[in-house]
C-alpha atoms as a PDB file:
ATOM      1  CA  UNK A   1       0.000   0.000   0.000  1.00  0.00           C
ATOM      2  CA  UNK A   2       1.718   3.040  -0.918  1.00  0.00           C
ATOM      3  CA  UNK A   3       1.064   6.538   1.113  1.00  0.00           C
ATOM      4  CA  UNK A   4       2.560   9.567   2.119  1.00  0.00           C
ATOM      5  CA  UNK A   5       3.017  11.564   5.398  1.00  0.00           C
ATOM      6  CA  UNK A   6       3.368  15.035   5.880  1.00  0.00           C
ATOM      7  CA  UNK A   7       3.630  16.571   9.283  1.00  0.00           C
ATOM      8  CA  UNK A   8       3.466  19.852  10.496  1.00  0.00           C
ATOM      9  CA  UNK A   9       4.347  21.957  13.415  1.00  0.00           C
ATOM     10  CA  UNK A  10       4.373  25.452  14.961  1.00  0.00           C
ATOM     11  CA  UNK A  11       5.484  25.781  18.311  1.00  0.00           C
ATOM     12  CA  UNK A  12       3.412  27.259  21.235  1.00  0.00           C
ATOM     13  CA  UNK A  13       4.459  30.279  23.219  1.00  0.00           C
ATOM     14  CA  UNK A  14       7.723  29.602  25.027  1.00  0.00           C
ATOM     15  CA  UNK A  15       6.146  30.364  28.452  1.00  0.00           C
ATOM     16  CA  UNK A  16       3.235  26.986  27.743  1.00  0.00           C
ATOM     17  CA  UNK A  17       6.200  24.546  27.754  1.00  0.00           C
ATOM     18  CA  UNK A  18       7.542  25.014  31.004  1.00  0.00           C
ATOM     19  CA  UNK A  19      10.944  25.277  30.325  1.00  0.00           C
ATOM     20  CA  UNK A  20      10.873  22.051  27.959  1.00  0.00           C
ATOM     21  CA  UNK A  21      12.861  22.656  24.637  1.00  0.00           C
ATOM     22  CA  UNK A  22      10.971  20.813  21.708  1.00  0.00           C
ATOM     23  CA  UNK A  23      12.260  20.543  18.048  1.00  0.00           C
ATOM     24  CA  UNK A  24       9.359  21.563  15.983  1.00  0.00           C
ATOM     25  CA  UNK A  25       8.559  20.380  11.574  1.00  0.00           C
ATOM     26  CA  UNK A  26       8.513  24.469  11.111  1.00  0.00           C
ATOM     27  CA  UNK A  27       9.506  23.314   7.364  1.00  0.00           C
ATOM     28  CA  UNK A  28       7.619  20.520   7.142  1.00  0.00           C
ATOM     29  CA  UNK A  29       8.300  16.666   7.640  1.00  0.00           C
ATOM     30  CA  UNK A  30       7.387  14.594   4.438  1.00  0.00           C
ATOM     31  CA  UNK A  31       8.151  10.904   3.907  1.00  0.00           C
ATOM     32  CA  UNK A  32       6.766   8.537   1.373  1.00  0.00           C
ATOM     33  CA  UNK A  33       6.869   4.565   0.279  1.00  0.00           C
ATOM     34  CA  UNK A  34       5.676   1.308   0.286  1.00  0.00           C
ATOM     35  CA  UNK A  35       3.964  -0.450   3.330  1.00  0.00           C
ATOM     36  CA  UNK A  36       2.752  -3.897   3.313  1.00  0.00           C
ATOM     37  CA  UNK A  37       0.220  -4.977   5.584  1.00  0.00           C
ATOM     38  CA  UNK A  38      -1.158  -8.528   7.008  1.00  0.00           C
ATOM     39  CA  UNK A  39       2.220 -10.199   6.672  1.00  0.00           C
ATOM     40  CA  UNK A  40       0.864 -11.588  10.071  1.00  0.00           C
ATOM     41  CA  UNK A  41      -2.773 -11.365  10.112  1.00  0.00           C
ATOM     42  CA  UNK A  42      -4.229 -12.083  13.600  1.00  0.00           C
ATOM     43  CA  UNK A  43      -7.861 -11.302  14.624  1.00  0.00           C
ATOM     44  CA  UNK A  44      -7.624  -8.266  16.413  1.00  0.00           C
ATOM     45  CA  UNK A  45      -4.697  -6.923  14.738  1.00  0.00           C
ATOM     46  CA  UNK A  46      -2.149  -7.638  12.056  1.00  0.00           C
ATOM     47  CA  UNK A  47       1.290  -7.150  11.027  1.00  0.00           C
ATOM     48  CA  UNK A  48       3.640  -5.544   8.230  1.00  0.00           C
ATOM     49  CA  UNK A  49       6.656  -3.886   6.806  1.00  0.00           C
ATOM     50  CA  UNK A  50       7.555  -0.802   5.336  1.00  0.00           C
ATOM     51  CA  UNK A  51      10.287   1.196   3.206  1.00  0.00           C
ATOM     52  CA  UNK A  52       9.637   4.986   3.777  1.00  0.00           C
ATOM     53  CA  UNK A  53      12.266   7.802   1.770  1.00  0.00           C
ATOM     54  CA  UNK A  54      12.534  11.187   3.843  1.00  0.00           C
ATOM     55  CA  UNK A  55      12.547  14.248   1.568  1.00  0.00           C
ATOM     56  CA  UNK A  56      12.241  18.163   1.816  1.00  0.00           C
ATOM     57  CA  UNK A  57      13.847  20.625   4.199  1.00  0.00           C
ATOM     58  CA  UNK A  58      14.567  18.108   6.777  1.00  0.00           C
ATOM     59  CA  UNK A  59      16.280  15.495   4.186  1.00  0.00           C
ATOM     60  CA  UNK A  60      19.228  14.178   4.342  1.00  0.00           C
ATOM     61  CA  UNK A  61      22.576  14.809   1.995  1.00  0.00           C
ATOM     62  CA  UNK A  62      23.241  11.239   1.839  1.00  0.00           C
ATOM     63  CA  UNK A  63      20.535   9.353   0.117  1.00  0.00           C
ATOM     64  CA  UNK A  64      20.309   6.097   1.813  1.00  0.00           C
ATOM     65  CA  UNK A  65      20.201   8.175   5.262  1.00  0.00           C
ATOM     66  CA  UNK A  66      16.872   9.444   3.896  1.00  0.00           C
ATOM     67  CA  UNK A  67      15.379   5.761   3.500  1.00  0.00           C
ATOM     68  CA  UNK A  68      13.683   4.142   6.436  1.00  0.00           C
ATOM     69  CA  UNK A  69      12.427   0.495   7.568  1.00  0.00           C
ATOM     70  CA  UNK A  70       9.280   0.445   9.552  1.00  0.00           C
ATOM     71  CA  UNK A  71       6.830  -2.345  10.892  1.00  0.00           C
ATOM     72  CA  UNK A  72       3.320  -1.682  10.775  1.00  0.00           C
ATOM     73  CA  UNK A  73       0.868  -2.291  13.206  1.00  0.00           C
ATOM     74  CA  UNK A  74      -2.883  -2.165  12.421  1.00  0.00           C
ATOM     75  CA  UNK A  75      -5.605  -2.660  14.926  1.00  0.00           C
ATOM     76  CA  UNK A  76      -8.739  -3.038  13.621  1.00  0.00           C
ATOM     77  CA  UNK A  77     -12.026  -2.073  15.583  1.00  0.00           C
END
């Protein structure tokens, strides 16, 4: 299943956080690639892999430091 994230992020008032420093997506955090689900498919939930490639103003110079492995977990209600 491919897909695409995007996330996005503008930081609160310094004086909310309580003297926590956050690093905030100002720019934007995009990623996009290839999932596949039910490798293990279970009854209440199942199982799967993914290859993601970061891009944009948070990128990397290196282009295999941009590419990502992720396991997927879907719970289905």
């Amino acid at each position: 299943q491919p897909g695409n994230q995007y996330y996005l992020w503008h930081n609160e008032p310094p004086a909310n956080h309580h003297n926590i420093d956050f690093k905030t997506l100002e720019n934007g955090y995009y990623e996009s690639g290839l999932v596949i689900r039910k490798l293990l498919n279970l009854q209440i939930y199942d199982l799967g892999i993914g290859v993601l490639y970061r891009y944009g103003s948070y990128g990397y110079i290196d282009a295999m430091d941009n590419i990502a492995f992720k396991i997927s977990l879907y719970y289905g209600f």
